[in-house]
C-alpha atoms as a PDB file:
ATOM      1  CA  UNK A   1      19.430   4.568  -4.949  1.00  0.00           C
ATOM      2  CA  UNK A   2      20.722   6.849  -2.400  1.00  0.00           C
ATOM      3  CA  UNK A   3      17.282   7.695  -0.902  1.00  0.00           C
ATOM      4  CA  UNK A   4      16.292   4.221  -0.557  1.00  0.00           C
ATOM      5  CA  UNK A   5      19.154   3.137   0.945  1.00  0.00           C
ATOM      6  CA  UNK A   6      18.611   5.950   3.354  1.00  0.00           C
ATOM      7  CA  UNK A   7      15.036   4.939   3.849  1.00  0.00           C
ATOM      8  CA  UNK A   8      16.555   1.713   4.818  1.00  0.00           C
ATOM      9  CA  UNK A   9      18.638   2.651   6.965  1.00  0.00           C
ATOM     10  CA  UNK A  10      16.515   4.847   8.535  1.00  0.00           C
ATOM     11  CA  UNK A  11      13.713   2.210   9.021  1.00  0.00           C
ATOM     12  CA  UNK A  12      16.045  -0.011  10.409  1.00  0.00           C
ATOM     13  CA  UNK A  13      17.698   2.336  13.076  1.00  0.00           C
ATOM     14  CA  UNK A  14      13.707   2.839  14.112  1.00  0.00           C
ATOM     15  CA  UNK A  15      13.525  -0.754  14.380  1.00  0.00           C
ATOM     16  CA  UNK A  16      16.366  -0.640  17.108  1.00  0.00           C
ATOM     17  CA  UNK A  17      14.636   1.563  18.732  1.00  0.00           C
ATOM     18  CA  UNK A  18      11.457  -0.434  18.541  1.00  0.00           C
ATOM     19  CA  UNK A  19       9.829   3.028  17.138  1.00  0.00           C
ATOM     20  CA  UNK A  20       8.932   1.695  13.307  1.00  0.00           C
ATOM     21  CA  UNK A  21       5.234   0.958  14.963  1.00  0.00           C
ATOM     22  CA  UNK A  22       3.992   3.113  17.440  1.00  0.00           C
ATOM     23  CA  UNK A  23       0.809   1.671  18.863  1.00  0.00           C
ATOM     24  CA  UNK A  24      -0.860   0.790  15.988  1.00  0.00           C
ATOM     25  CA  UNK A  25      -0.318   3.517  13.143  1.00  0.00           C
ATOM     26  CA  UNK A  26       2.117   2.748  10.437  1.00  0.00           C
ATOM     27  CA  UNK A  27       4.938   5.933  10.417  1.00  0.00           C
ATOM     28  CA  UNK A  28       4.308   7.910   7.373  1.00  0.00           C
ATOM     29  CA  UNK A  29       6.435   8.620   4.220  1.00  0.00           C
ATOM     30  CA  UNK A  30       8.210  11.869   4.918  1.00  0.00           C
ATOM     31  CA  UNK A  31       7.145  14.705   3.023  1.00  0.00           C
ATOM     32  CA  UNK A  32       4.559  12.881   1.217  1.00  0.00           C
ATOM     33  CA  UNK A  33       3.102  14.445  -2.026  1.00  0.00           C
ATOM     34  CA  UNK A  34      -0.461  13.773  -2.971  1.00  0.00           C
ATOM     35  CA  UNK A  35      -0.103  14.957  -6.439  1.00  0.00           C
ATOM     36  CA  UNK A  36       2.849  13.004  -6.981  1.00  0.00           C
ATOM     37  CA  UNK A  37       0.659   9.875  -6.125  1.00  0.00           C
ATOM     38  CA  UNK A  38      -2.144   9.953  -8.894  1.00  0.00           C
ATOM     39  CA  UNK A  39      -2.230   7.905 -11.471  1.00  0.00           C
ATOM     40  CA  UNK A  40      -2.739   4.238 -12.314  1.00  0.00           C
ATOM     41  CA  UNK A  41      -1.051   1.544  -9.732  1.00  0.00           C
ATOM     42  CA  UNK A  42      -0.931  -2.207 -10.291  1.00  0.00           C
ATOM     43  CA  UNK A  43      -1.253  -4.441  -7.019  1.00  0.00           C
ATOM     44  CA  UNK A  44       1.485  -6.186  -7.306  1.00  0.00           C
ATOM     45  CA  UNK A  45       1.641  -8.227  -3.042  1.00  0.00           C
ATOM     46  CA  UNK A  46       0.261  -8.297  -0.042  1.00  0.00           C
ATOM     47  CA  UNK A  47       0.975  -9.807   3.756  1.00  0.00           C
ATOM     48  CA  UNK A  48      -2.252  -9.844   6.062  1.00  0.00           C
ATOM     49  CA  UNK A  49      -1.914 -10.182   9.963  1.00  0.00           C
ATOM     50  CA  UNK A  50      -5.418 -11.520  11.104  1.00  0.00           C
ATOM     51  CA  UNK A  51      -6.795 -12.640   8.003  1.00  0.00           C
ATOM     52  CA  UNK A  52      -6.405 -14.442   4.274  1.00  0.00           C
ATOM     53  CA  UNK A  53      -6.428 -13.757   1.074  1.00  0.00           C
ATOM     54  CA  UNK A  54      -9.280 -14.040  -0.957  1.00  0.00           C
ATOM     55  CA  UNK A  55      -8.745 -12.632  -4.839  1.00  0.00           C
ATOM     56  CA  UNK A  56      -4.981 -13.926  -5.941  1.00  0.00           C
ATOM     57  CA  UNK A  57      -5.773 -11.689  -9.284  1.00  0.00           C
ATOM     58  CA  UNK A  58      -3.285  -8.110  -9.835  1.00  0.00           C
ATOM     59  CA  UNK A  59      -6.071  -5.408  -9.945  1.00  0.00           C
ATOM     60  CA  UNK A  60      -5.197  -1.783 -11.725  1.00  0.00           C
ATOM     61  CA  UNK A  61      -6.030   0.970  -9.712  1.00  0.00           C
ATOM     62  CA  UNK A  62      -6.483   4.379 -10.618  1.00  0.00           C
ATOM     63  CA  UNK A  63      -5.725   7.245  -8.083  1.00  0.00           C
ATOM     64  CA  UNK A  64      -7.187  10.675  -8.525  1.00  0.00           C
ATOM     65  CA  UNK A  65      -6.716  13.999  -6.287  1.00  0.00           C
ATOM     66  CA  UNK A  66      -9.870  15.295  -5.304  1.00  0.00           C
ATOM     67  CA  UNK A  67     -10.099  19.013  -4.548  1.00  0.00           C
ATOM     68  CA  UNK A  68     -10.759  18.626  -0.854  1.00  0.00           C
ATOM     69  CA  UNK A  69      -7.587  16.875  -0.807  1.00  0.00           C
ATOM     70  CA  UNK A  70      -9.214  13.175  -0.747  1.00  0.00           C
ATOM     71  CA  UNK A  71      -8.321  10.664  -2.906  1.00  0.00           C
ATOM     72  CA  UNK A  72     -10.466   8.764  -5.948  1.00  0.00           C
ATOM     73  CA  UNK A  73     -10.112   5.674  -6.251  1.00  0.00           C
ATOM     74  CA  UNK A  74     -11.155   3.121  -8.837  1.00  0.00           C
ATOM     75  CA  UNK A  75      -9.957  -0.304  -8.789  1.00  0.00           C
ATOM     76  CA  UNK A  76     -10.700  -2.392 -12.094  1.00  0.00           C
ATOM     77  CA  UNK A  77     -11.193  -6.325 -11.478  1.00  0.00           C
ATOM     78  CA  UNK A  78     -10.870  -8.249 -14.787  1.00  0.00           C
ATOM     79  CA  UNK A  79     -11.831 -11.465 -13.712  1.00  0.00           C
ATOM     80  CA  UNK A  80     -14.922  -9.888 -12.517  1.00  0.00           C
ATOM     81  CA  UNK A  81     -16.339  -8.795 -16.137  1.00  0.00           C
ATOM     82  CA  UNK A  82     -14.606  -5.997 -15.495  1.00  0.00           C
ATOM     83  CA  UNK A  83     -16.025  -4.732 -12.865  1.00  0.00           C
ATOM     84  CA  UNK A  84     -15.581  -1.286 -11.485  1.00  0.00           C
ATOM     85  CA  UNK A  85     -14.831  -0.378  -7.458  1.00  0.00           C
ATOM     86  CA  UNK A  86     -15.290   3.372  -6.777  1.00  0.00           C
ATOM     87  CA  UNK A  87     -14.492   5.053  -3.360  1.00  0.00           C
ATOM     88  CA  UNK A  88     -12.750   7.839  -1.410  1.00  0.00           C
ATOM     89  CA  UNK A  89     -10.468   7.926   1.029  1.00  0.00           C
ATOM     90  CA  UNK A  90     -10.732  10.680   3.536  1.00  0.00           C
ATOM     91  CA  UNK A  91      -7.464  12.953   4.547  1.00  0.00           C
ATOM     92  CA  UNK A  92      -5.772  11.605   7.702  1.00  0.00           C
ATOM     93  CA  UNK A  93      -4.414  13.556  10.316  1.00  0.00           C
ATOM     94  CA  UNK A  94      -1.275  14.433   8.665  1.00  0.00           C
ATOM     95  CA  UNK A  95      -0.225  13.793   4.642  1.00  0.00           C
ATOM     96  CA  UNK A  96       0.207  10.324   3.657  1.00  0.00           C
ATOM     97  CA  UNK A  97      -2.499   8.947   5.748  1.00  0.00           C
ATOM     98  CA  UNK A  98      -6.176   8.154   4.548  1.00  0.00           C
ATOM     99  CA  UNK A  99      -9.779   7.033   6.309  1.00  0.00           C
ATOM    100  CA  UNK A 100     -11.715   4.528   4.397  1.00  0.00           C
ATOM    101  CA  UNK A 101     -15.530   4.704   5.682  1.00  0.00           C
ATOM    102  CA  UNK A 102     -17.258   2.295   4.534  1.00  0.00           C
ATOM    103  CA  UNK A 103     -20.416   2.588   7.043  1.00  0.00           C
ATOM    104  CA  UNK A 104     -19.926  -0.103   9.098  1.00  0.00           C
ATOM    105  CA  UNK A 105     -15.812  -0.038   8.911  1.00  0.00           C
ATOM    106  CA  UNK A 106     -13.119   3.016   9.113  1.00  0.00           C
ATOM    107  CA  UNK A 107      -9.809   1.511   7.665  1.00  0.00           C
ATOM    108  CA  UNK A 108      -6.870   3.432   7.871  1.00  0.00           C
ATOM    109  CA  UNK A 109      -4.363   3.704   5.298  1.00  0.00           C
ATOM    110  CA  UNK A 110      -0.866   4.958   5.314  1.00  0.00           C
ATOM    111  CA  UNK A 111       1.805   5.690   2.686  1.00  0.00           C
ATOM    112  CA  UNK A 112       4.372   4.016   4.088  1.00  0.00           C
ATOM    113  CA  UNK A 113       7.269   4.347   1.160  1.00  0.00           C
ATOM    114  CA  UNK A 114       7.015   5.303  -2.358  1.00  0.00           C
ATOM    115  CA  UNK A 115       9.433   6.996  -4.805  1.00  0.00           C
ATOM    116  CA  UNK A 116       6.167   7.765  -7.033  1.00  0.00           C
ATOM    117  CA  UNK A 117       7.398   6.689 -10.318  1.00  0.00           C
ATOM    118  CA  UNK A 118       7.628   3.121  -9.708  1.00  0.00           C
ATOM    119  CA  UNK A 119       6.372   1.854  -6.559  1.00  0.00           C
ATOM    120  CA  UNK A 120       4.915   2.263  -3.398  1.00  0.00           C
ATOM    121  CA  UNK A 121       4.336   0.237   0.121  1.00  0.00           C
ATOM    122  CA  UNK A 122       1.074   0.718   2.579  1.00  0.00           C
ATOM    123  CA  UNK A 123       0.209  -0.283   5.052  1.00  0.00           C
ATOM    124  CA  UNK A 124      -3.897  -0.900   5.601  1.00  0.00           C
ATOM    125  CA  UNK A 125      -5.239  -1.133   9.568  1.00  0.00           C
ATOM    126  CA  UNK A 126      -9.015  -2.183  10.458  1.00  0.00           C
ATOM    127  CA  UNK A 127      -9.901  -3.472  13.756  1.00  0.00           C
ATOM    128  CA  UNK A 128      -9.620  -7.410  12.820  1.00  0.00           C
ATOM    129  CA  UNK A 129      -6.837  -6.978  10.235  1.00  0.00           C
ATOM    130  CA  UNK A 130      -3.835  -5.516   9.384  1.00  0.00           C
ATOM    131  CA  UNK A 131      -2.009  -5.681   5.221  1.00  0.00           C
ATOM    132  CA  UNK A 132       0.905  -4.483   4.419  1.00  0.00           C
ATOM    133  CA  UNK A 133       0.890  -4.095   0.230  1.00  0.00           C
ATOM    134  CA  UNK A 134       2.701  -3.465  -2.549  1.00  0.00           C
ATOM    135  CA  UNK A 135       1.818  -1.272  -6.046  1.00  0.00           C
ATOM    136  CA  UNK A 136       3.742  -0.734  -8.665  1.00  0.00           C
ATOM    137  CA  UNK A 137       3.452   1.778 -12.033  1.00  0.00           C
ATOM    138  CA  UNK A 138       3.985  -1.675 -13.998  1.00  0.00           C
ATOM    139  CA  UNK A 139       2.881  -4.986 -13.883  1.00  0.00           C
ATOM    140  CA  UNK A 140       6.256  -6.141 -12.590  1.00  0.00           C
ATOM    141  CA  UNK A 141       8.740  -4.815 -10.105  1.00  0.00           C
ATOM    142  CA  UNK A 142      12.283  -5.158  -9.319  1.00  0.00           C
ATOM    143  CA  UNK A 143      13.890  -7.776  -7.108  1.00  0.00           C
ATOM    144  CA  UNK A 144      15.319  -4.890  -5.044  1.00  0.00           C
ATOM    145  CA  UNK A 145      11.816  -3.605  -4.685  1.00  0.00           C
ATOM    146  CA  UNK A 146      10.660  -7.406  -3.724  1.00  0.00           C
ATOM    147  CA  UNK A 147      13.147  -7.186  -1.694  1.00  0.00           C
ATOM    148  CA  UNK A 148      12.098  -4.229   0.580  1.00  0.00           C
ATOM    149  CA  UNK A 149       8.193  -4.967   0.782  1.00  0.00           C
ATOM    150  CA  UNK A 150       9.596  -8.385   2.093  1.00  0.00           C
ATOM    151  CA  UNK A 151      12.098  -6.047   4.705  1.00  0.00           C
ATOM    152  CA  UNK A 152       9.061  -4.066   5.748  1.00  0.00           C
ATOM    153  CA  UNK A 153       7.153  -7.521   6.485  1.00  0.00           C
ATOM    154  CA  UNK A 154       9.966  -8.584   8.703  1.00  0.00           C
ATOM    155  CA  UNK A 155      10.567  -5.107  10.661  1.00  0.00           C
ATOM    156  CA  UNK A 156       6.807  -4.670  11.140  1.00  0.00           C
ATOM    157  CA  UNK A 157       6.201  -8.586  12.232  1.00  0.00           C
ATOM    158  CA  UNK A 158       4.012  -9.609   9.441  1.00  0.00           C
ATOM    159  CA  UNK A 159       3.674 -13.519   8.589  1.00  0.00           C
ATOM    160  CA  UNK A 160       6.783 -14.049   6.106  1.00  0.00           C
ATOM    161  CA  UNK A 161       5.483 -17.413   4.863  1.00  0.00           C
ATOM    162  CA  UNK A 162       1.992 -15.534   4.034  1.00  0.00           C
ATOM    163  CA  UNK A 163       3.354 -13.102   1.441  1.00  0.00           C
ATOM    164  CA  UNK A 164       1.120 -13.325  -1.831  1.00  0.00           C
ATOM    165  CA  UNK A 165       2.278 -12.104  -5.148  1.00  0.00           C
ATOM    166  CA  UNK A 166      -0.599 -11.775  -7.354  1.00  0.00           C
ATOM    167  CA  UNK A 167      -1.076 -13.364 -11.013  1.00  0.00           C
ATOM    168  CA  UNK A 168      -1.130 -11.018 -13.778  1.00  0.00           C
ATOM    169  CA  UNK A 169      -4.322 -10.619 -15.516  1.00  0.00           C
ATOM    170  CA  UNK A 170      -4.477 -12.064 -19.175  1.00  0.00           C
ATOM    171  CA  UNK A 171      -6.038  -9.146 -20.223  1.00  0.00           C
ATOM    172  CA  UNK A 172      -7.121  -5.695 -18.736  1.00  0.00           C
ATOM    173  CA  UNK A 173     -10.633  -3.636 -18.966  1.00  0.00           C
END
């Protein structure tokens, strides 16, 4: 509790200073710990800036540490005959933030907050759009963490009345 309240504050005194978003790169969880971050993620939210969304469904997503430092990712879709997403994302320029090249797109993702063992907030950037979204360990997450994604949407000037929580899956590959 102490961290996060911390983080809070922290974001919020950045705020003040207008500093939170510095042209257009999210800032980056301090100290962030790849191997901390593997494992399996639920999406739990999302808030686009320049876009919609299109699948409402929660998606499981697996996270693996590659040895060159990349991350593996495989996202599961249920309501797709469970069908199976595969793709890397690239090392940043400094820990916390990824490249997804997709050929004809290079996304960058950021870690923006996570405590590891129950949820985390990034931010995704392309040259149309912009998400800011939330995982969590579990299907469900806290008010308190509800709460925050929804601070982060605020502080970073996302639309508020565009924030999508997704629908559980009835069942999971």
């Amino acid at each position: 509790m102490f961290a996060t309240m911390n983080s809070v504050r922290w974001s919020h005194a950045l705020l003040g200073f207008g500093f939170l978003r510095i042209a257009s790169a999210f800032l980056t969880q301090p100290q962030f710990k790849a191997d901390k971050f593997v494992g399996k993620w639920y999406t739990i939210g999302i808030s686009v800036k320049g876009g919609g969304v299109k699948n409402t469904y929660s998606h499981l997503v697996t996270v693996e540490l590659e040895e060159s430092g990349e991350l593996g990712i495989t996202v599961e879709k249920p309501e797709d005959s469970c069908a199976k997403i595969q793709f890397n994302l690239l090392v940043g320029e400094k820990p916390g933030k990824y490249i997804r090249d997709t050929g004809t797109q290079r996304n960058t993702i950021t870690i923006i907050e996570t405590d590891y063992d129950s949820f985390c907030i990034l931010g995704t950037e392309t040259d149309l759009v912009n998400t800011l979204n939330l995982y969590s360990r579990h299907e469900d997450v806290s008010d308190e963490v509800k709460a925050k994604f929804e601070y982060y949407i605020k502080c970073l000037d996302f639309p508020t009345n565009r924030i999508v929580y997704f629908s559980k899956q009835e069942s999971w590959c």
